[in-house]
Structure formats: C-alpha cells, structure tokens
PDB file of N, CA and C in Angstrom:
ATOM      1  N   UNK A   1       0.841  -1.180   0.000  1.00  0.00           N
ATOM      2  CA  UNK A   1       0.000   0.000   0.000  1.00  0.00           C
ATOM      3  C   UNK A   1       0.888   1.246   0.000  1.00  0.00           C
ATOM      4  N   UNK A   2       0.861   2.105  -1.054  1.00  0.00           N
ATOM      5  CA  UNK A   2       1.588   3.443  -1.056  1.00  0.00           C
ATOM      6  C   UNK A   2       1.261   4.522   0.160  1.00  0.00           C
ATOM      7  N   UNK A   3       1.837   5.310   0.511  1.00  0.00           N
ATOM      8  CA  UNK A   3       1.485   6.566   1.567  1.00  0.00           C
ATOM      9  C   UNK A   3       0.687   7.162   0.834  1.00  0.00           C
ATOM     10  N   UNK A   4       0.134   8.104   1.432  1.00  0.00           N
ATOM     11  CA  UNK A   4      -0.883   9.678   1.108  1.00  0.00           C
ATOM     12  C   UNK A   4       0.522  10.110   0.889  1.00  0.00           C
ATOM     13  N   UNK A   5       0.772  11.134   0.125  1.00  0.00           N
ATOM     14  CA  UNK A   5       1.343  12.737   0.716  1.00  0.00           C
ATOM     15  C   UNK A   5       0.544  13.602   1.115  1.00  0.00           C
ATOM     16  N   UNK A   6       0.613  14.203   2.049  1.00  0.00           N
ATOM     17  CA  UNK A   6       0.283  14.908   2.283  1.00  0.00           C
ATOM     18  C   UNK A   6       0.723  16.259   1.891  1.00  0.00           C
ATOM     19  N   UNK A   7       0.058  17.775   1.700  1.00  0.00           N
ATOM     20  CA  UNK A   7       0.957  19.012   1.519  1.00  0.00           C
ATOM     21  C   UNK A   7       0.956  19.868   2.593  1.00  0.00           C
ATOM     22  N   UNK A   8       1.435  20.119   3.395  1.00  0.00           N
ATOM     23  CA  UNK A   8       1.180  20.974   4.685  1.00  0.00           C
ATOM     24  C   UNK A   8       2.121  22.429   3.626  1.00  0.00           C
ATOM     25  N   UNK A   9       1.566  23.793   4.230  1.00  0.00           N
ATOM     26  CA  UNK A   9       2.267  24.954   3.607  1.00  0.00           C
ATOM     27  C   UNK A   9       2.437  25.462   4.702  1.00  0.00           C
ATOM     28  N   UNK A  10       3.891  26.451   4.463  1.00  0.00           N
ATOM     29  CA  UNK A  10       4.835  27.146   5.405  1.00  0.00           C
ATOM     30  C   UNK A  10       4.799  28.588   5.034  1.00  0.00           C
ATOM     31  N   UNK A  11       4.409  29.414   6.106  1.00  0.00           N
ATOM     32  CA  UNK A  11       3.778  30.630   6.030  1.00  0.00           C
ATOM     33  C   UNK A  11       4.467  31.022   6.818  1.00  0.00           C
ATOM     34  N   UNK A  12       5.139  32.790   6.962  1.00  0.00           N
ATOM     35  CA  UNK A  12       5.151  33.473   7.920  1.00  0.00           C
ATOM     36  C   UNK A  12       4.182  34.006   8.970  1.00  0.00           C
ATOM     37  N   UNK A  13       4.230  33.773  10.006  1.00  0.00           N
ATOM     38  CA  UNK A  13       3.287  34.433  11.130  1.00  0.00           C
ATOM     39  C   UNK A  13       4.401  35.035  11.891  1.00  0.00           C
ATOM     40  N   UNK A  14       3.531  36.340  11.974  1.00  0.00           N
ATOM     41  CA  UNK A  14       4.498  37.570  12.837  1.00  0.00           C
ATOM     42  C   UNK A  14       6.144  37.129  12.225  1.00  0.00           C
ATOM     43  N   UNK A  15       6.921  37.119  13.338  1.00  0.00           N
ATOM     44  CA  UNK A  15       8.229  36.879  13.216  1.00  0.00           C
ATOM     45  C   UNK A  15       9.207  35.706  12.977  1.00  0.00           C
ATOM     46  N   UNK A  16       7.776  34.569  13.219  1.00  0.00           N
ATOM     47  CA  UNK A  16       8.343  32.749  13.100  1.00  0.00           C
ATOM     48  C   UNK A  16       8.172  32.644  11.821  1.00  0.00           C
ATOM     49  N   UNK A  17       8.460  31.560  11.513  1.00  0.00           N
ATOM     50  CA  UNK A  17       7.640  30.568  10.224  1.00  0.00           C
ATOM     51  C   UNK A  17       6.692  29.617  10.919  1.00  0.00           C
ATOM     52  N   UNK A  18       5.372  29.245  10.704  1.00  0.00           N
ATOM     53  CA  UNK A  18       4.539  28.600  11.228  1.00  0.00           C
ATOM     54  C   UNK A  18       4.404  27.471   9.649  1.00  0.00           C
ATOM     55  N   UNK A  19       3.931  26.507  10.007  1.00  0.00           N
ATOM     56  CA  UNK A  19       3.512  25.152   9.336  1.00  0.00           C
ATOM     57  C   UNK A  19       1.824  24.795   9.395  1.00  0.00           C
ATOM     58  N   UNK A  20       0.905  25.312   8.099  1.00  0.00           N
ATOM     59  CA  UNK A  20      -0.320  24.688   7.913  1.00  0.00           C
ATOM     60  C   UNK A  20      -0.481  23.599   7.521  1.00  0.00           C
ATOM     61  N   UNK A  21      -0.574  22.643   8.565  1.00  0.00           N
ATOM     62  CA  UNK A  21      -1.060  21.100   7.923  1.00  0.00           C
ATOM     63  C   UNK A  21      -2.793  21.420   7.664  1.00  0.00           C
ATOM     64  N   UNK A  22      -3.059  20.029   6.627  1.00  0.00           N
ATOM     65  CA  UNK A  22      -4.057  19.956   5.827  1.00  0.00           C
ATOM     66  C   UNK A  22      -5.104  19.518   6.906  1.00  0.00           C
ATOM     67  N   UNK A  23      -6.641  19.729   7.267  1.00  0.00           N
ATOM     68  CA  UNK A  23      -7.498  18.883   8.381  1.00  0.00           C
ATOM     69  C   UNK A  23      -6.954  17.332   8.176  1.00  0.00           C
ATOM     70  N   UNK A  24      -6.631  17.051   6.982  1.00  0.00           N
ATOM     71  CA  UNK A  24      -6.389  15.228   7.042  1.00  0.00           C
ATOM     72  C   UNK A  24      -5.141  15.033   8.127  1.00  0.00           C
ATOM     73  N   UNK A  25      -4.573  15.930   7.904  1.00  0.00           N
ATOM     74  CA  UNK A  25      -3.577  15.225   8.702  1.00  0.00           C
ATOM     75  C   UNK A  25      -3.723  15.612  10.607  1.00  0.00           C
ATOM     76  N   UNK A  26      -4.510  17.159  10.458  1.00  0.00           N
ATOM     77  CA  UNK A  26      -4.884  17.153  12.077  1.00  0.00           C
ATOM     78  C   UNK A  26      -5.781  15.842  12.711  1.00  0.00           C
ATOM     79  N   UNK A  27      -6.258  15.790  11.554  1.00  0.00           N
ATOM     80  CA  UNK A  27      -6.996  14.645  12.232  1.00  0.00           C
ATOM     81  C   UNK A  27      -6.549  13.217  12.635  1.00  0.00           C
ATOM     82  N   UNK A  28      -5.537  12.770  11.340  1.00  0.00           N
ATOM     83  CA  UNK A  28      -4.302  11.747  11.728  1.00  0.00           C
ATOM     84  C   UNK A  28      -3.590  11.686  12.922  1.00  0.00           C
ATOM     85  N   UNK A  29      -3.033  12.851  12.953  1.00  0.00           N
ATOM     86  CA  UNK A  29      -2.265  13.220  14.209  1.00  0.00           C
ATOM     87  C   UNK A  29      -2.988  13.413  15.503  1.00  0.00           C
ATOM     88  N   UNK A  30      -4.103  13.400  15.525  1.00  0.00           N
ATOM     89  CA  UNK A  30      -5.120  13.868  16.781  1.00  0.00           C
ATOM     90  C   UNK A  30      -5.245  14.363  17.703  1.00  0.00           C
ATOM     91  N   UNK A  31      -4.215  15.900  16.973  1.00  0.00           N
ATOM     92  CA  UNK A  31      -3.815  17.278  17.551  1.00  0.00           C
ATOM     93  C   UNK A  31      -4.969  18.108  17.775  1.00  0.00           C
ATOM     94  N   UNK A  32      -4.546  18.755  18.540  1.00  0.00           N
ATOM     95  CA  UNK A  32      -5.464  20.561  18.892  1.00  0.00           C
ATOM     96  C   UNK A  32      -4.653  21.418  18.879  1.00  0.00           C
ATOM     97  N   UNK A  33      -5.107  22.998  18.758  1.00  0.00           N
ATOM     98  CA  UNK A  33      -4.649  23.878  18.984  1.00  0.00           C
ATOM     99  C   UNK A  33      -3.730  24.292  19.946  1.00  0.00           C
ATOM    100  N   UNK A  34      -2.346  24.513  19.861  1.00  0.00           N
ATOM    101  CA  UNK A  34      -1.214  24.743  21.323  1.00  0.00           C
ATOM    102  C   UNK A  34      -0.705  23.577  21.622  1.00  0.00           C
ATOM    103  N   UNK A  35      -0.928  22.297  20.611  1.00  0.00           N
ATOM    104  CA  UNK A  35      -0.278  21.180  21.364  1.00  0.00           C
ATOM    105  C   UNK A  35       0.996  21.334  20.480  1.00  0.00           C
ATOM    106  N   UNK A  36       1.918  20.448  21.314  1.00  0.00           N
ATOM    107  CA  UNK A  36       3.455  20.717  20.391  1.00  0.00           C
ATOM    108  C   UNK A  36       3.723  19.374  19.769  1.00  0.00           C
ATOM    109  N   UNK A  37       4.562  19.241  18.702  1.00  0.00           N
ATOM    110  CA  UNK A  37       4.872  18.585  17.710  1.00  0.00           C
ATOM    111  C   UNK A  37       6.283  18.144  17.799  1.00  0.00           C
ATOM    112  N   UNK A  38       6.644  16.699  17.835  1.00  0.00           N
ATOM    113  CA  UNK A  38       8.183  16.203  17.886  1.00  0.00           C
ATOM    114  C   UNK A  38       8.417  16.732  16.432  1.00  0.00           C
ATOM    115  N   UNK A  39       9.482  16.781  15.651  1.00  0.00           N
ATOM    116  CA  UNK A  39      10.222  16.372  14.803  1.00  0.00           C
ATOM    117  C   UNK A  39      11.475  15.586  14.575  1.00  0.00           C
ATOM    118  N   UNK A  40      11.518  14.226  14.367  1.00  0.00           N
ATOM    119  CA  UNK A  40      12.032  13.089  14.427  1.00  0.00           C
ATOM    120  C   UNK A  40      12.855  12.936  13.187  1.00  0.00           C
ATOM    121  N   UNK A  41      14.847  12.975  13.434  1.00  0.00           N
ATOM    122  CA  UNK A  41      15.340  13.526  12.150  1.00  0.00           C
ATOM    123  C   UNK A  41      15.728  11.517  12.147  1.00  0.00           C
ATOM    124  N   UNK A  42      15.670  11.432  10.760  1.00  0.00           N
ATOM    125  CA  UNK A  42      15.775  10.201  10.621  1.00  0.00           C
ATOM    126  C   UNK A  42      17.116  10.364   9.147  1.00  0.00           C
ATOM    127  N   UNK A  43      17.305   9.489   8.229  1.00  0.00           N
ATOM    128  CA  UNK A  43      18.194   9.466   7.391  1.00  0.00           C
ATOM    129  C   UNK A  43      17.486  10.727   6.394  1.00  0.00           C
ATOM    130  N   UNK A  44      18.294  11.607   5.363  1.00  0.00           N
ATOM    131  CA  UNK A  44      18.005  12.388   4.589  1.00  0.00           C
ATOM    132  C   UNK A  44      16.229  11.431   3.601  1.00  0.00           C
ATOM    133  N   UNK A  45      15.457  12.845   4.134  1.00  0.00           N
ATOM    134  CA  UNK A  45      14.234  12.705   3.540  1.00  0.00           C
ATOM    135  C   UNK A  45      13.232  11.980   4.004  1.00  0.00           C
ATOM    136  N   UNK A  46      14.243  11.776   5.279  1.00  0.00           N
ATOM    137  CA  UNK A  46      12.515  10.555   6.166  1.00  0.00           C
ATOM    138  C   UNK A  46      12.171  11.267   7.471  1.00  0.00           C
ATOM    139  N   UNK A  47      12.843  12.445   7.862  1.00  0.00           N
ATOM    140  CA  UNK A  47      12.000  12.821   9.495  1.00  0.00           C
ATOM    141  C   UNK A  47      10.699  12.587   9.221  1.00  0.00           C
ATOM    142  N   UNK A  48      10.575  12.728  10.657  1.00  0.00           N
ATOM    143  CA  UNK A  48       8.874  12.536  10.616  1.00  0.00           C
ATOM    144  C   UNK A  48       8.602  13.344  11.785  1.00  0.00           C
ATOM    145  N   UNK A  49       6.876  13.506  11.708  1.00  0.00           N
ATOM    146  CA  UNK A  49       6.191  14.465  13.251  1.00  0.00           C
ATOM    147  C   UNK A  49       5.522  14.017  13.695  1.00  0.00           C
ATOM    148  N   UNK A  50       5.607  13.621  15.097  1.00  0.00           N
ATOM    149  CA  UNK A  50       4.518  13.008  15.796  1.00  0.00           C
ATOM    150  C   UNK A  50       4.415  13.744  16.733  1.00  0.00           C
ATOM    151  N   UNK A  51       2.791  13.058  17.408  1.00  0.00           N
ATOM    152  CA  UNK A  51       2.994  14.040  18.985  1.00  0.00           C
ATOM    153  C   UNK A  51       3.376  13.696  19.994  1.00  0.00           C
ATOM    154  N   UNK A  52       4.113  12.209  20.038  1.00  0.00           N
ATOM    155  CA  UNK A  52       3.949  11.242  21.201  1.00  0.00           C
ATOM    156  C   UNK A  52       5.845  11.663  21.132  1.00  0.00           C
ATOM    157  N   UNK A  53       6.457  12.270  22.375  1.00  0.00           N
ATOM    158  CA  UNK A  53       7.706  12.318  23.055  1.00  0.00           C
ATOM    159  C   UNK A  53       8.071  10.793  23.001  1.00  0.00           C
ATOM    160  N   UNK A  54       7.566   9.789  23.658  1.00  0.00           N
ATOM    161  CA  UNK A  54       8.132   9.006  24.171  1.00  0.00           C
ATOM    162  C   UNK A  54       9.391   7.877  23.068  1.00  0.00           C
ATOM    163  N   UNK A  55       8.364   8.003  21.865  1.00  0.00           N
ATOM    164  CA  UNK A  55       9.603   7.580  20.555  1.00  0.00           C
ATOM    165  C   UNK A  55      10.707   8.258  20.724  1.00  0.00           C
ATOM    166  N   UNK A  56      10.752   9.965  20.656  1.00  0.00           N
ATOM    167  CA  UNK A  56      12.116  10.190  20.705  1.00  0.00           C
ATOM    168  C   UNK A  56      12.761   9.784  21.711  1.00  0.00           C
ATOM    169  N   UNK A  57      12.891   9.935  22.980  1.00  0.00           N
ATOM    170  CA  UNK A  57      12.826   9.732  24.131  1.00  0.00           C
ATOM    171  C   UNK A  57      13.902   7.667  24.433  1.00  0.00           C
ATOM    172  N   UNK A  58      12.943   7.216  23.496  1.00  0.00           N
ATOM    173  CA  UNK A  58      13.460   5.800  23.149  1.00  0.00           C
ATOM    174  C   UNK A  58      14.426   6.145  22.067  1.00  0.00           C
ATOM    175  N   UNK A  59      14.561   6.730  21.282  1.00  0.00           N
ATOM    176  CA  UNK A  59      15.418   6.590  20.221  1.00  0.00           C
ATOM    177  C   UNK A  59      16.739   7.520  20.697  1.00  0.00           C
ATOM    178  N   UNK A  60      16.554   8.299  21.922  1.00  0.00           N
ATOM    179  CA  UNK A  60      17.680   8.224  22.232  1.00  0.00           C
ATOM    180  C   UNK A  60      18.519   8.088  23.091  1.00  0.00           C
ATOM    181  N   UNK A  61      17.739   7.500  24.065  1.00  0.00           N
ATOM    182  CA  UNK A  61      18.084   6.538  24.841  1.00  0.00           C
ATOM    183  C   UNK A  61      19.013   5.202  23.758  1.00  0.00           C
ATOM    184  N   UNK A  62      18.262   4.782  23.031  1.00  0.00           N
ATOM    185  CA  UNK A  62      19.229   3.813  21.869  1.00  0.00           C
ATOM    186  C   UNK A  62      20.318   4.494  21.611  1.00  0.00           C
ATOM    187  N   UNK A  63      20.631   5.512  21.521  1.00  0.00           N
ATOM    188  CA  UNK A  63      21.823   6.047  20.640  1.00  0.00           C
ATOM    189  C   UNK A  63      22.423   6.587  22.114  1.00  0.00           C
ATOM    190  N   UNK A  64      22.550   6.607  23.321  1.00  0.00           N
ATOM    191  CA  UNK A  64      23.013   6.440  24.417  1.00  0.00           C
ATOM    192  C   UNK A  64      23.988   5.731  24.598  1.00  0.00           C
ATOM    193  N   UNK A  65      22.907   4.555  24.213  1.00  0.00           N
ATOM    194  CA  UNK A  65      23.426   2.948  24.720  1.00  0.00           C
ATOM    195  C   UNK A  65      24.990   2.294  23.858  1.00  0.00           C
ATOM    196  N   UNK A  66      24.196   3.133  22.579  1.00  0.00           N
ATOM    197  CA  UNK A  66      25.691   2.534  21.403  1.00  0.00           C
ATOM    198  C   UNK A  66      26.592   3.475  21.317  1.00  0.00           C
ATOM    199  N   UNK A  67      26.501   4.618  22.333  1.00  0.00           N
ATOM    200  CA  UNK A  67      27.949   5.839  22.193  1.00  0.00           C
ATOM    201  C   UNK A  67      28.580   5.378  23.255  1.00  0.00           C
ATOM    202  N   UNK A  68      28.006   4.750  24.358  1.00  0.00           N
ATOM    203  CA  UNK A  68      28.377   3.974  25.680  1.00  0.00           C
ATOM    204  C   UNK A  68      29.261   2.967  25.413  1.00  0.00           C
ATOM    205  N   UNK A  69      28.837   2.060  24.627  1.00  0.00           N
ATOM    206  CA  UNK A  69      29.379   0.992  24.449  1.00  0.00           C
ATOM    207  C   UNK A  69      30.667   0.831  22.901  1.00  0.00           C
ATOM    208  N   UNK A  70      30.270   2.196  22.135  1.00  0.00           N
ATOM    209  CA  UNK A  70      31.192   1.925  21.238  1.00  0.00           C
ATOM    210  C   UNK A  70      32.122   3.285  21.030  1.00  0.00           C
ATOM    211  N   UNK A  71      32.148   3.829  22.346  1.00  0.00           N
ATOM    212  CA  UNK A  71      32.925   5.767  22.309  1.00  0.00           C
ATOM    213  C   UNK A  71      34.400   5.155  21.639  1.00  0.00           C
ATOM    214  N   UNK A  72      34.815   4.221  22.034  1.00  0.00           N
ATOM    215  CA  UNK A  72      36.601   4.686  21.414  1.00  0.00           C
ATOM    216  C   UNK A  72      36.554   4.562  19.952  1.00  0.00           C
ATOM    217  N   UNK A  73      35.662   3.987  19.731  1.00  0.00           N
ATOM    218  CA  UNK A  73      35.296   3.884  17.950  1.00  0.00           C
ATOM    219  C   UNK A  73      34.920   4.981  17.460  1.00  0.00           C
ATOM    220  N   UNK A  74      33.920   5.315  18.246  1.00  0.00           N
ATOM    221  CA  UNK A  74      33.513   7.151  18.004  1.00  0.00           C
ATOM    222  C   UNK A  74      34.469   8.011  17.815  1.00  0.00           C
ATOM    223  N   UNK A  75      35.287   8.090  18.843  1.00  0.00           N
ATOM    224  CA  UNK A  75      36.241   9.102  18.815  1.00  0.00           C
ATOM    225  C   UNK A  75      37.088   8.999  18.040  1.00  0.00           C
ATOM    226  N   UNK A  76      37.561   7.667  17.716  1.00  0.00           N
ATOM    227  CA  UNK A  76      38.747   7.562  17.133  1.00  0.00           C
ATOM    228  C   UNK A  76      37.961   7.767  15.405  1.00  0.00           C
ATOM    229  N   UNK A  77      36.590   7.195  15.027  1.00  0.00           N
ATOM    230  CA  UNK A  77      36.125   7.880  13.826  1.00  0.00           C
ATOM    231  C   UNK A  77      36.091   9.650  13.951  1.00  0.00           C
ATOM    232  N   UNK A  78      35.641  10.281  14.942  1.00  0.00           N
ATOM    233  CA  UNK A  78      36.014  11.393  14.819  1.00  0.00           C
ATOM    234  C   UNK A  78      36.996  12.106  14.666  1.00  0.00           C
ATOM    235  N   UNK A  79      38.051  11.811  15.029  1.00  0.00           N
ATOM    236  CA  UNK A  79      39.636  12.016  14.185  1.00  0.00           C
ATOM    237  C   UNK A  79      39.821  12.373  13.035  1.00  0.00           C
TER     238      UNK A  79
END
C-alpha cells in the first residue's frame, strides 16, 4: 500500500515561520490547537512528526546505549 502525501504549507506568522497542515492530517495526528509537535530527524528525507515524546525519548536513549558501548570507535572515527 503506497502513503498519502500529504501538503502541509509554510507561512510566515508575525516573526516565526509557522507550518499549515491539511485537516487530514490534524486529524491523523489527533492534535489541537497549542499542542506541540516532535520532529524526528531520521536518514536524509525521512524525518517525521509526531505528537507522542516518548519515541524520541526511546530513540535516544538507543543512541546512548551505542555511544556507551562503542565511544573509542567514536572518537577515534572522529579524528
């Protein structure tokens, strides 16, 4: 089964940039007004937005776990 795209448009308000998603997707997301939005950076062209913290929260806790266990590799790739 293919995705929707969706088109959400990016508008200035006052001094920010604000983001109009489409009702399909408020309704997907099963947001209201003032609630806040993760943005979840994944490999080039896949973040994603959800409203639920606790994914990120897990995902980086994961990437914790493997800088813990693999830092001299890290560092020494950072070189």
């Amino acid at each position: 089964m293919l995705a929707k795209a969706l088109k959400p448009r990016v508008r200035k308000i006052g001094g920010s940039i604000g983001v109009i998603l489409p009702k399909e997707a408020v309704s997907r997301l099963g947001i209201h007004d003032g609630e806040s939005l993760f943005l979840i950076e994944g490999p080039p062209g896949t973040d994603r937005v959800t409203t639920n913290s606790s994914e990120l929260v897990m995902k980086l806790k994961k990437v914790e776990n493997i800088i813990g266990r693999y830092h001299n590799t890290i560092r020494r790739l950072a070189n």
